[in-house]
Protein backbone atom coordinates (compact mmCIF):
# COMPACT_ATOMS: atom_id res chain seq x y z
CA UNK A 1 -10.21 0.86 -17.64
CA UNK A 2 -10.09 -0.71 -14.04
CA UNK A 3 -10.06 2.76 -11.64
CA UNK A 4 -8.32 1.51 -8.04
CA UNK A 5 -8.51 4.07 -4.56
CA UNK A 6 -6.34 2.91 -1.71
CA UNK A 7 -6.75 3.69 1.52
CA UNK A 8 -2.48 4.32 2.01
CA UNK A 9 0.01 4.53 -0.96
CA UNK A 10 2.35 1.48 0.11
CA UNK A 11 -1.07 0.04 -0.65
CA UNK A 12 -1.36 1.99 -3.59
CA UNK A 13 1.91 0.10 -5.56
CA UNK A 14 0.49 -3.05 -3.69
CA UNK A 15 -2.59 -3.52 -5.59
CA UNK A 16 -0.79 -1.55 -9.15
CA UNK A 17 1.60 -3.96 -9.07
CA UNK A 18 -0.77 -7.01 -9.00
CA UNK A 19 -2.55 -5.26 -11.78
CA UNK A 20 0.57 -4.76 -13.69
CA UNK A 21 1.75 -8.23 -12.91
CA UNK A 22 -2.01 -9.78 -14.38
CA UNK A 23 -0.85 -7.55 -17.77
CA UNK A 24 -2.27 -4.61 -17.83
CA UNK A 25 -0.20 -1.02 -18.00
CA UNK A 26 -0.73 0.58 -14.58
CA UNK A 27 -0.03 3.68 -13.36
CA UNK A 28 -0.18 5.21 -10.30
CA UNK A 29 -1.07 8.23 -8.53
CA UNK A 30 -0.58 10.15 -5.23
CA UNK A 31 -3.52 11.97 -3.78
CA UNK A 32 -6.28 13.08 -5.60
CA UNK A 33 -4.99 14.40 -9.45
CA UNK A 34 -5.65 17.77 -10.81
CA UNK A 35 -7.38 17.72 -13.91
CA UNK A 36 -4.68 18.53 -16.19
CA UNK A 37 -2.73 15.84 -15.25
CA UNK A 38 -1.95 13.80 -18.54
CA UNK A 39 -1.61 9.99 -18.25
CA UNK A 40 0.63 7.89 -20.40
CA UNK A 41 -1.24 4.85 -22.30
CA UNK A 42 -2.86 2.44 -19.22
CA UNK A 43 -5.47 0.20 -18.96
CA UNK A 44 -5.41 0.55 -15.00
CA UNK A 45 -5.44 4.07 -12.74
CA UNK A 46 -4.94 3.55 -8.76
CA UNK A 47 -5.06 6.56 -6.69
CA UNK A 48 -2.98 6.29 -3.10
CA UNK A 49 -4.83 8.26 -0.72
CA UNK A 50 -3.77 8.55 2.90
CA UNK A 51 -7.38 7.39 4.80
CA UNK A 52 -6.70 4.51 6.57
CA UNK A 53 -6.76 6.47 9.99
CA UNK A 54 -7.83 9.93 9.23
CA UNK A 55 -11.50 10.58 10.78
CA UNK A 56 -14.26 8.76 8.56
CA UNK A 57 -16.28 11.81 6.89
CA UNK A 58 -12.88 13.12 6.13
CA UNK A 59 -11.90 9.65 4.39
CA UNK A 60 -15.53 9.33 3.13
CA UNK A 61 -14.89 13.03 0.85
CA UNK A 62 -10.93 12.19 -0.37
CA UNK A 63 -12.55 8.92 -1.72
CA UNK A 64 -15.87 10.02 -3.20
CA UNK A 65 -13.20 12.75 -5.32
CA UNK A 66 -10.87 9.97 -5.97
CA UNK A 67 -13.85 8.15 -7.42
CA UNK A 68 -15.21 10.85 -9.16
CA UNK A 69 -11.91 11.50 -11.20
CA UNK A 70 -11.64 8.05 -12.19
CA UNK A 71 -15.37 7.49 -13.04
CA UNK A 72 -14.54 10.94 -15.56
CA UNK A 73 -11.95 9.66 -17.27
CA UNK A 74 -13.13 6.33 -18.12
CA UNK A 75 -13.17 3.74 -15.43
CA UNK A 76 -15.75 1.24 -16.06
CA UNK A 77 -15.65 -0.20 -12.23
CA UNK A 78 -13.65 0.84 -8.97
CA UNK A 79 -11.29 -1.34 -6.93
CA UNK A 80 -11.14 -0.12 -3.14
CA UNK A 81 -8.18 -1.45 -1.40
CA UNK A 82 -7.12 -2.14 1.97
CA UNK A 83 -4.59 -3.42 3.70
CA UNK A 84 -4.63 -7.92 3.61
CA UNK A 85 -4.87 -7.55 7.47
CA UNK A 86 -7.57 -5.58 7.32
CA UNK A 87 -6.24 -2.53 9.10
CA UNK A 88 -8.74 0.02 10.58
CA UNK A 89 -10.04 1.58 13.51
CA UNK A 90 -12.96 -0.04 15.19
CA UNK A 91 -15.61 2.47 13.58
CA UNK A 92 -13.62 1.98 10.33
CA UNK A 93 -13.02 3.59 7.84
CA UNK A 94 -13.00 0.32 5.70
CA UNK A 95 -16.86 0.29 6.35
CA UNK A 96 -17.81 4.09 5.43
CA UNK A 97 -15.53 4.43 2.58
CA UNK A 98 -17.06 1.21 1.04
CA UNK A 99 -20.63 2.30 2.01
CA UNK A 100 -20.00 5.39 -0.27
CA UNK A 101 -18.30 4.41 -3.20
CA UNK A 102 -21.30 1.64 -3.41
CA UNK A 103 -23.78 4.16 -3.34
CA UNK A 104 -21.72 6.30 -6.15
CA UNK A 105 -21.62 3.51 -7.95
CA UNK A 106 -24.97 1.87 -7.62
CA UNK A 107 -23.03 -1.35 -6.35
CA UNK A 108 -26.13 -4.05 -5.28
CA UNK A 109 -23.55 -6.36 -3.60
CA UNK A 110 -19.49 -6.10 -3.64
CA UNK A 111 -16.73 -8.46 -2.42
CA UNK A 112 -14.88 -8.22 0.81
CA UNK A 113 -11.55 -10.31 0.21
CA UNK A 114 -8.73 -9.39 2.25
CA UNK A 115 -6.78 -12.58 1.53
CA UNK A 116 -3.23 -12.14 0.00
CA UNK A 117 -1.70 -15.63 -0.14
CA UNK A 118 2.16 -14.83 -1.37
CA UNK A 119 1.78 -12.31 1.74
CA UNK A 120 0.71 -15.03 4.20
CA UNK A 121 -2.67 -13.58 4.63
CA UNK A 122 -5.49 -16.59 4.01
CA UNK A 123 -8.97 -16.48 5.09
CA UNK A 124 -11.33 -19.47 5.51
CA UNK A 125 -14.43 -19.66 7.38
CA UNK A 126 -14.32 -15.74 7.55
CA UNK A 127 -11.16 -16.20 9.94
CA UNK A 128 -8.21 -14.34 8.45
CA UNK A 129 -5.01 -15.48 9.31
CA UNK A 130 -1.56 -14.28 9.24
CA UNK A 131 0.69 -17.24 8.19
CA UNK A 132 -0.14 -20.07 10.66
CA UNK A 133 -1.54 -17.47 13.14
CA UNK A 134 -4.80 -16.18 13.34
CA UNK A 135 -5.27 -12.37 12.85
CA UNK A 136 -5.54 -11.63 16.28
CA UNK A 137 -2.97 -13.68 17.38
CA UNK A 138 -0.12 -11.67 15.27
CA UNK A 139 1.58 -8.94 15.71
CA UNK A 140 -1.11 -6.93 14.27
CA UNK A 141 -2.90 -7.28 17.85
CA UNK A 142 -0.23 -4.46 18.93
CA UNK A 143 -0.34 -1.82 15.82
CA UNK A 144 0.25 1.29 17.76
CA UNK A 145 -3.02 2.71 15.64
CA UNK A 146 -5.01 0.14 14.10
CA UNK A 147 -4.68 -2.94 16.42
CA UNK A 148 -7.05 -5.92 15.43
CA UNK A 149 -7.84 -8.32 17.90
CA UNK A 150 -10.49 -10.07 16.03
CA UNK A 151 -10.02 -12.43 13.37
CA UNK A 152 -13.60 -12.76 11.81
CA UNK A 153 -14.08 -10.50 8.72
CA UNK A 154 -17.76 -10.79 8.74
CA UNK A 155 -18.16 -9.43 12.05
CA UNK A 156 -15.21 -6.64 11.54
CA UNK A 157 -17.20 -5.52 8.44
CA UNK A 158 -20.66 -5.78 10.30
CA UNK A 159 -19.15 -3.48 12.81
CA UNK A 160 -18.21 -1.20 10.65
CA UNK A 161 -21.24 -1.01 8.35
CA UNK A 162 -25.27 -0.27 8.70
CA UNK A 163 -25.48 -2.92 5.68
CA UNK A 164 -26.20 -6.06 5.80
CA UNK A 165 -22.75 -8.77 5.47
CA UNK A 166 -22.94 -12.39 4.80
CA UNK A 167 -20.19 -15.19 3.99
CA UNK A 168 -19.39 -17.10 1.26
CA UNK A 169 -16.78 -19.94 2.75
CA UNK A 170 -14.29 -21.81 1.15
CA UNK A 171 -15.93 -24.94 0.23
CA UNK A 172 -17.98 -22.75 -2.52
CA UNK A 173 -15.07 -20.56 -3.37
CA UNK A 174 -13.07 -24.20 -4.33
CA UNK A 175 -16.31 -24.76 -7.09
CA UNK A 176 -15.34 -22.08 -9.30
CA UNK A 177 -16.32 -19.01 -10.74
CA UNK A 178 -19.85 -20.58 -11.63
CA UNK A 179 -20.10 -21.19 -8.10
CA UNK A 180 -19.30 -17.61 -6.59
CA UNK A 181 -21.59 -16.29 -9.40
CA UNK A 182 -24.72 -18.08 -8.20
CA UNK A 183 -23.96 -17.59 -4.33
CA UNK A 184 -22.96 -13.77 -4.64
CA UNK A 185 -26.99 -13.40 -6.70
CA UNK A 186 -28.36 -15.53 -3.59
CA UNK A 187 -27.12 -12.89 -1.30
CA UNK A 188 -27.89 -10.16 -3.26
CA UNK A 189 -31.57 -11.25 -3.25
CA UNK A 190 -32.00 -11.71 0.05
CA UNK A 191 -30.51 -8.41 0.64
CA UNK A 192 -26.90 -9.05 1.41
CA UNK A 193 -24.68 -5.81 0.59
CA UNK A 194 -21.46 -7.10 0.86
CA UNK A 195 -19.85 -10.71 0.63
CA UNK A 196 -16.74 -11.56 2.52
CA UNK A 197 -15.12 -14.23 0.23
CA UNK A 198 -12.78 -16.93 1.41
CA UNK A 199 -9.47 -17.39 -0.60
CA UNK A 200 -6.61 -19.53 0.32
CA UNK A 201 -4.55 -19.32 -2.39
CA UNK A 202 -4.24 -17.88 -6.02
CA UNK A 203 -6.58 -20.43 -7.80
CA UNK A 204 -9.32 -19.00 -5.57
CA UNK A 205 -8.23 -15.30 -6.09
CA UNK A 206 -8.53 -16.13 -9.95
CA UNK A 207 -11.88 -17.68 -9.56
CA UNK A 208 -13.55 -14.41 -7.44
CA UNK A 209 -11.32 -12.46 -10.23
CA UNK A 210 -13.65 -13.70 -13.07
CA UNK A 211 -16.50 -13.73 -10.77
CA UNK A 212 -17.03 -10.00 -10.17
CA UNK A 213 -15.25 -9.25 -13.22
CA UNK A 214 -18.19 -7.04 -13.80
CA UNK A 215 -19.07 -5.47 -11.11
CA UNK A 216 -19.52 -1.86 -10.08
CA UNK A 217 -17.20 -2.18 -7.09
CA UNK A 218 -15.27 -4.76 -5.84
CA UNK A 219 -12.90 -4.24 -2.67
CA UNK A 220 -9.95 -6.12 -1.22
CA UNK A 221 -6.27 -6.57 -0.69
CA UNK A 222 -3.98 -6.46 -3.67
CA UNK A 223 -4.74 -10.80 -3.98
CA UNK A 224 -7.88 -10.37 -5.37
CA UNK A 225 -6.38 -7.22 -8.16
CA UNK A 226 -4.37 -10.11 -9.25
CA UNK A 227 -7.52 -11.81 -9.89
CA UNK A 228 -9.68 -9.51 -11.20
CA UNK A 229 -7.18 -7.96 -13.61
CA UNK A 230 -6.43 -11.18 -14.77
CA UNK A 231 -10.01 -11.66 -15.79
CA UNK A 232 -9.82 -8.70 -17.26
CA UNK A 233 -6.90 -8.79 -19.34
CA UNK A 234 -8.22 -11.82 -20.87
CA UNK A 235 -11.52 -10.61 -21.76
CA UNK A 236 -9.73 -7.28 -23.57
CA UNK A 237 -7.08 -9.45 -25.37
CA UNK A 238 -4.43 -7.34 -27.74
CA UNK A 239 -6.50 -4.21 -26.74
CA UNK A 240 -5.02 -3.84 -23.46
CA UNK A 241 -1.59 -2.09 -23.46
CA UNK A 242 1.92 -3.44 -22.09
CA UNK A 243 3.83 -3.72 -19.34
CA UNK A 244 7.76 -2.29 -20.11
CA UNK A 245 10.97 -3.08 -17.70
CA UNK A 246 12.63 -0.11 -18.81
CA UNK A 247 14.00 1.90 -16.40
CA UNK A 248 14.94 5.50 -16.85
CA UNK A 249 16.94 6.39 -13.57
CA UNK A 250 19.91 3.54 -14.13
CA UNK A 251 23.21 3.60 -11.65
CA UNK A 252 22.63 6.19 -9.57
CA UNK A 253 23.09 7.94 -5.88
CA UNK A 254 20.48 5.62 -3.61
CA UNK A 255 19.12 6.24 0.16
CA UNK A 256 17.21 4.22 2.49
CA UNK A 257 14.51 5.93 4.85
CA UNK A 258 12.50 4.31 6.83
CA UNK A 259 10.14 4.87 9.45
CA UNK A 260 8.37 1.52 10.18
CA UNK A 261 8.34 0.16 13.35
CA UNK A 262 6.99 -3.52 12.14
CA UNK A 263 9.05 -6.29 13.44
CA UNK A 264 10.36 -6.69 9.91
CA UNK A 265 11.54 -3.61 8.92
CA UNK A 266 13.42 -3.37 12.13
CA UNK A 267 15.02 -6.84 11.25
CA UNK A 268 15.60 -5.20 7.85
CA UNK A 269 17.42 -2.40 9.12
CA UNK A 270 19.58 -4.48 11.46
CA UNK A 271 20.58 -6.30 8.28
CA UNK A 272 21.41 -3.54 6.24
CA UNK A 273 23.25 -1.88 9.26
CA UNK A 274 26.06 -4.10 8.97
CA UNK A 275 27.52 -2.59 5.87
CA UNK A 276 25.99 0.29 5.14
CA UNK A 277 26.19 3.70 7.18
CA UNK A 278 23.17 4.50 9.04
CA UNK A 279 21.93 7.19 11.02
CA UNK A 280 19.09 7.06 13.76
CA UNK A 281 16.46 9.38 13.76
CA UNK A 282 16.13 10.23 17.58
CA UNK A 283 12.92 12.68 18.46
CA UNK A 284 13.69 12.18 22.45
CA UNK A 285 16.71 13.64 21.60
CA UNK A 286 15.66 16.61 19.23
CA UNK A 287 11.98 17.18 19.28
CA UNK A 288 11.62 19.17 15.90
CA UNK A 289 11.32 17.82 12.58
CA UNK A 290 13.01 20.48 10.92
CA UNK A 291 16.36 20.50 13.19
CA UNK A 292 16.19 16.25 13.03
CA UNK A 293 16.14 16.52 9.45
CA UNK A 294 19.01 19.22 9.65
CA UNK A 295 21.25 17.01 11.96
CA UNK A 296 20.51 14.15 9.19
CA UNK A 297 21.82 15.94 6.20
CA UNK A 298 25.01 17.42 8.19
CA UNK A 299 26.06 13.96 9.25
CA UNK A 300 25.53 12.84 5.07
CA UNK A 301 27.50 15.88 4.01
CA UNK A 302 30.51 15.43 6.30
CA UNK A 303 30.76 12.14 5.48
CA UNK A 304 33.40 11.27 2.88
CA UNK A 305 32.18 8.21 1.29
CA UNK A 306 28.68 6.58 1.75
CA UNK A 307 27.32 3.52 -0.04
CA UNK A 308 23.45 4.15 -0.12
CA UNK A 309 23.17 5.07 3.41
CA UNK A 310 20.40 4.41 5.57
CA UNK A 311 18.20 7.05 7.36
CA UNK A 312 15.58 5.11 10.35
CA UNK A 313 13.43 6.10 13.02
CA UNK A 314 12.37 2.50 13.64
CA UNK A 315 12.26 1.43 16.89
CA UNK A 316 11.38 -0.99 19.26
CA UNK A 317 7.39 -1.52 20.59
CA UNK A 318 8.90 -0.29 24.14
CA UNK A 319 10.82 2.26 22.59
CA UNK A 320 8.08 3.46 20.79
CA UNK A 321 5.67 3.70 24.12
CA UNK A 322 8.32 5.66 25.66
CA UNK A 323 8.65 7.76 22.70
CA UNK A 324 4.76 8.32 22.40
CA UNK A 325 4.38 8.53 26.27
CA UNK A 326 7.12 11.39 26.44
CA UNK A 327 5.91 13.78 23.22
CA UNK A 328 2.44 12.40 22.64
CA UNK A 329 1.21 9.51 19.81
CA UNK A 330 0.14 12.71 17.39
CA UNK A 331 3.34 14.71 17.87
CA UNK A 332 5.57 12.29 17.85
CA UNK A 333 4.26 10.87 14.39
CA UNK A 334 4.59 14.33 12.99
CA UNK A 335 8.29 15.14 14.37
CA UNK A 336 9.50 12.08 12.85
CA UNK A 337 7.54 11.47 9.83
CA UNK A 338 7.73 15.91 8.97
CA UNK A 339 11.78 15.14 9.41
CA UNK A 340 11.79 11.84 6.88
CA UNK A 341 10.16 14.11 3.91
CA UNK A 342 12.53 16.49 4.71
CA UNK A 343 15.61 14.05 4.63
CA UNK A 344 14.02 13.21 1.34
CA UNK A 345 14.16 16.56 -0.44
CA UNK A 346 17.26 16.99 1.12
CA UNK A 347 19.00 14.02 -0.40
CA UNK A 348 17.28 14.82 -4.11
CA UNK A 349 18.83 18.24 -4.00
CA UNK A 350 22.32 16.37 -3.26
CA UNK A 351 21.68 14.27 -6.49
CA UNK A 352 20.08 10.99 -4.99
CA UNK A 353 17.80 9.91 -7.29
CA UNK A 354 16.87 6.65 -6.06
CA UNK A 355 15.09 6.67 -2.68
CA UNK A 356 13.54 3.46 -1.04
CA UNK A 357 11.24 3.63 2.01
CA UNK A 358 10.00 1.20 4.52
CA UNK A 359 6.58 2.13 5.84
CA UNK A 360 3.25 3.36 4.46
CA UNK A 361 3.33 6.54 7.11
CA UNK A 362 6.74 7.19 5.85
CA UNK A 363 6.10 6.85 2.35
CA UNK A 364 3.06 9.05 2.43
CA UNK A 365 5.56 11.89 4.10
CA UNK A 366 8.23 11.53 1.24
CA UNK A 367 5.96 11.39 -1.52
CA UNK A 368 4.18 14.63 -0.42
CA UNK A 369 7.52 16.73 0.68
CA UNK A 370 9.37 15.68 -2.93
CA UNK A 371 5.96 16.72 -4.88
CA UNK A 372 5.40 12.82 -6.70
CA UNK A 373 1.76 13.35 -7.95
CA UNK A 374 2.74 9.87 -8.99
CA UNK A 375 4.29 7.05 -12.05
CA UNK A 376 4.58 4.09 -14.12
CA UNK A 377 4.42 0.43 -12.40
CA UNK A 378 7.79 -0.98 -13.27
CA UNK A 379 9.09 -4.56 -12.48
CA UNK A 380 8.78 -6.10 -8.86
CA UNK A 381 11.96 -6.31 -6.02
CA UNK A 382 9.61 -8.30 -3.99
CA UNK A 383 6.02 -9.44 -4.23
CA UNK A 384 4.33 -6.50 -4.13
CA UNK A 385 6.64 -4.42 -3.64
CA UNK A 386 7.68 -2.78 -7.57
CA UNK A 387 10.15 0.32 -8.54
CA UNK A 388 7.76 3.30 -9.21
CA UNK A 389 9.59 5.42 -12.04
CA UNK A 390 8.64 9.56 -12.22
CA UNK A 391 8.23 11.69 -15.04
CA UNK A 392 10.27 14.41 -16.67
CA UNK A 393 13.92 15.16 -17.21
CA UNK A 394 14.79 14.10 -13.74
CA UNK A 395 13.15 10.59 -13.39
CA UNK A 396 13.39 9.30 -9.89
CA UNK A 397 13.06 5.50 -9.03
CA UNK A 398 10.97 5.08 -5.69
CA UNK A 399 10.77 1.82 -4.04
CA UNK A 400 7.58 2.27 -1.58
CA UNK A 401 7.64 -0.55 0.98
CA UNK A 402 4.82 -1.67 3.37
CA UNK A 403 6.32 -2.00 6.89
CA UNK A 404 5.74 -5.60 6.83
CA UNK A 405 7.08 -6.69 3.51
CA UNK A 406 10.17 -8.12 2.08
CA UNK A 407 13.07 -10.71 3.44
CA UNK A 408 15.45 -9.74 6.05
CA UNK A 409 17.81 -8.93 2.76
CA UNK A 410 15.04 -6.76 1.15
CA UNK A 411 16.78 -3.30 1.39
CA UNK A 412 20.11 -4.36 0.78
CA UNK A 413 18.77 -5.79 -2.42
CA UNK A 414 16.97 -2.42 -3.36
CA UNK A 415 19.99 -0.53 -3.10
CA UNK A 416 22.80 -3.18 -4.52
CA UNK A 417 22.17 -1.58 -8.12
CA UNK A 418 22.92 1.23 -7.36
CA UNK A 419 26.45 3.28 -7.53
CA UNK A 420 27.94 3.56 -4.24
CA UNK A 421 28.05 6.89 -3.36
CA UNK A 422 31.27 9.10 -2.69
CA UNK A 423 31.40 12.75 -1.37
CA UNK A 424 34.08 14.63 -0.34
CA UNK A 425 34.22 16.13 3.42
């Protein structure tokens, strides 16, 4: 069993879904599980933790439990993930968090591979890039909390980390797993404690895949799960479970929330705007989640037909200065984000049961408020981007979506399945 801890839980069905799509039976979970929790048949756990910005030794403890649950029930090597640009502060918490979970498990060198080629993420030369543009040349330079202005994994690591980092470029990479093998042991003898890996496409995500197949720890973006699980799966053969389409939730009530403010998403929204009822989450206007959230669900329940309506606090980057300027960067985050998850239980209790949401913020805030300890992988709406279907006698269907991922179309097409919804003023 391949045990996975991600650092956000849009990242969470990122790298599940890669697993899933390599063919092994994922399933994934939200926050760290309580013991009890019973898993259907898997051959892959990931845990979706929300550590990406929270303070280090904080980050450092979720993950060690995380780790410690999977190592208990059977996880014969950990996969920490990360976001393919790299996201983090300049102290980390990529760094820490993979400084721990080597030491826990007695890693002598692990992969750093943040490449994610049907994303547009590449690296080469230890330069990541962001389609044609360099890292910190994208819009990632003006993330209101993890902006990266510097392209050069090795050195973002080294920043990051006591231990020592070294490179193992592209021209190796392109030799094959063989290759990788003999130049990850050269920089584990001379020290090296973690190898940043160059990948530009899926040939050289299959070849680090088989490469560190057996390692203790390997970390990355959800390219190199791809990779690895595909090593895997081929190594287990017909022992490995899997992977079922069936969905459990079917034609039913859908919403849209999202809370992104990634140039994407916002082009998202403006797409789905055009014919679909939306409502603008406006904390300038009403500074408390709870009364934001109650303005939401009047304006749903006096409506008298809605066709999977859209709920968005997306804004602008000038916007969202003002916004952050006016009620504070911290407050502002937990008006809006405390009044999504609220929106969320809100809708279930009206009989929605299938709930997309653009942003990993936003998706950490409905998960929590509607009580998802998590669910099985099913099929993909977008690369990377798969329906997550609950247990019990209530299934919901969740669509989790990174801020930066999809087409323009993307939420349209997560909602066209479902039955337009009509209420009655």
């Amino acid at each position: 069993m391949i045990g996975a801890i991600a650092d956000d839980f849009t990242g969470a069905t990122d790298v599940a879904v890669s697993f899933r799509r390599s063919g092994l039976q994922t399933v994934v979970l939200f926050g760290i599980p309580h013991d009890e929790l019973q898993l259907p048949q898997h051959d892959a756990v990931v845990i979706g933790l929300k550590t990406r910005t929270i303070p280090s030794q904080l980050a450092v403890a979720e993950s060690l439990a995380a780790a410690t649950w999977l190592r208990e029930r059977g996880a014969d090597s950990l996969y920490f993930k990360y976001c393919s640009t790299f996201d983090s502060k300049p102290e980390g918490n990529i760094g820490p968090v993979a400084d721990a979970l080597a030491d826990f498990m007695n890693s002598g060198i692990s992969t750093v591979v943040p490449s994610s080629p049907e994303h547009g993420r590449t690296q080469y030369l230890g330069h990541l890039f962001v389609g044609e543009k360099l890292l910190s040349e994208s819009p990632m330079r003006h993330h209101p909390l993890t902006p990266m202005t510097d392209s050069e994994i090795p050195r973002v690591m080294q920043s990051q980390t006591a231990r020592p980092v070294g490179l193992i470029a592209h021209d190796v990479v392109r030799r094959g797993t063989t290759a990788i093998e003999s130049a990850l042991n050269q920089l584990r003898e001379s020290g090296i404690r973690y190898a940043v890996v160059d990948a530009i496409d899926d040939v050289d995500l299959a070849a680090i895949g088989s490469a560190t197949a057996s390692h203790a720890l390997v970390t990355g973006a959800a390219g190199l799960a791809w990779g690895l699980g595909t090593a895997v799966a081929a190594r287990a053969g017909d022992s490995i479970a899997h992977p079922t389409n069936d969905d459990p939730v079917g034609d039913l009530p859908a919403a849209v929330l999202a809370g992104s403010c990634s140039a994407r998403t916002r082009e998202q929204i403006a797409v789905m705007s055009r014919d679909h009822d939306s409502y603008f989450l406006d904390a300038l206007k009403t500074p408390d989640a709870e009364a934001l959230a109650h303005e939401a669900l009047a304006w749903y329940d006096g409506a008298a037909r809605y066709r999977a309506p859209l709920f968005y606090s997306s804004v602008s980057p000038e916007r969202l200065r003002l916004v952050q300027e006016t009620l504070g960067v911290e407050e502002s985050s937990n008006i809006l984000e405390g009044a999504i998850g609220l929106i969320a239980l809100g809708l279930v209790h009206r009989g929605v049961r299938r709930i997309v949401v653009a942003g990993g913020e936003t998706s950490g805030s409905v998960v929590t408020s509607l009580g998802v300890s998590g669910g099985l992988i099913g099929p993909e709406l977008a690369p990377g981007v798969p329906w997550i279907y609950t247990a019990g006698e209530r299934p919901l269907a969740l669509l989790l979506k990174s801020g930066n991922f999809g087409e323009p179309e993307m939420l349209v097409q997560a909602v066209d399945s479902a039955q337009s919804l009509e209420r009655t003023a």
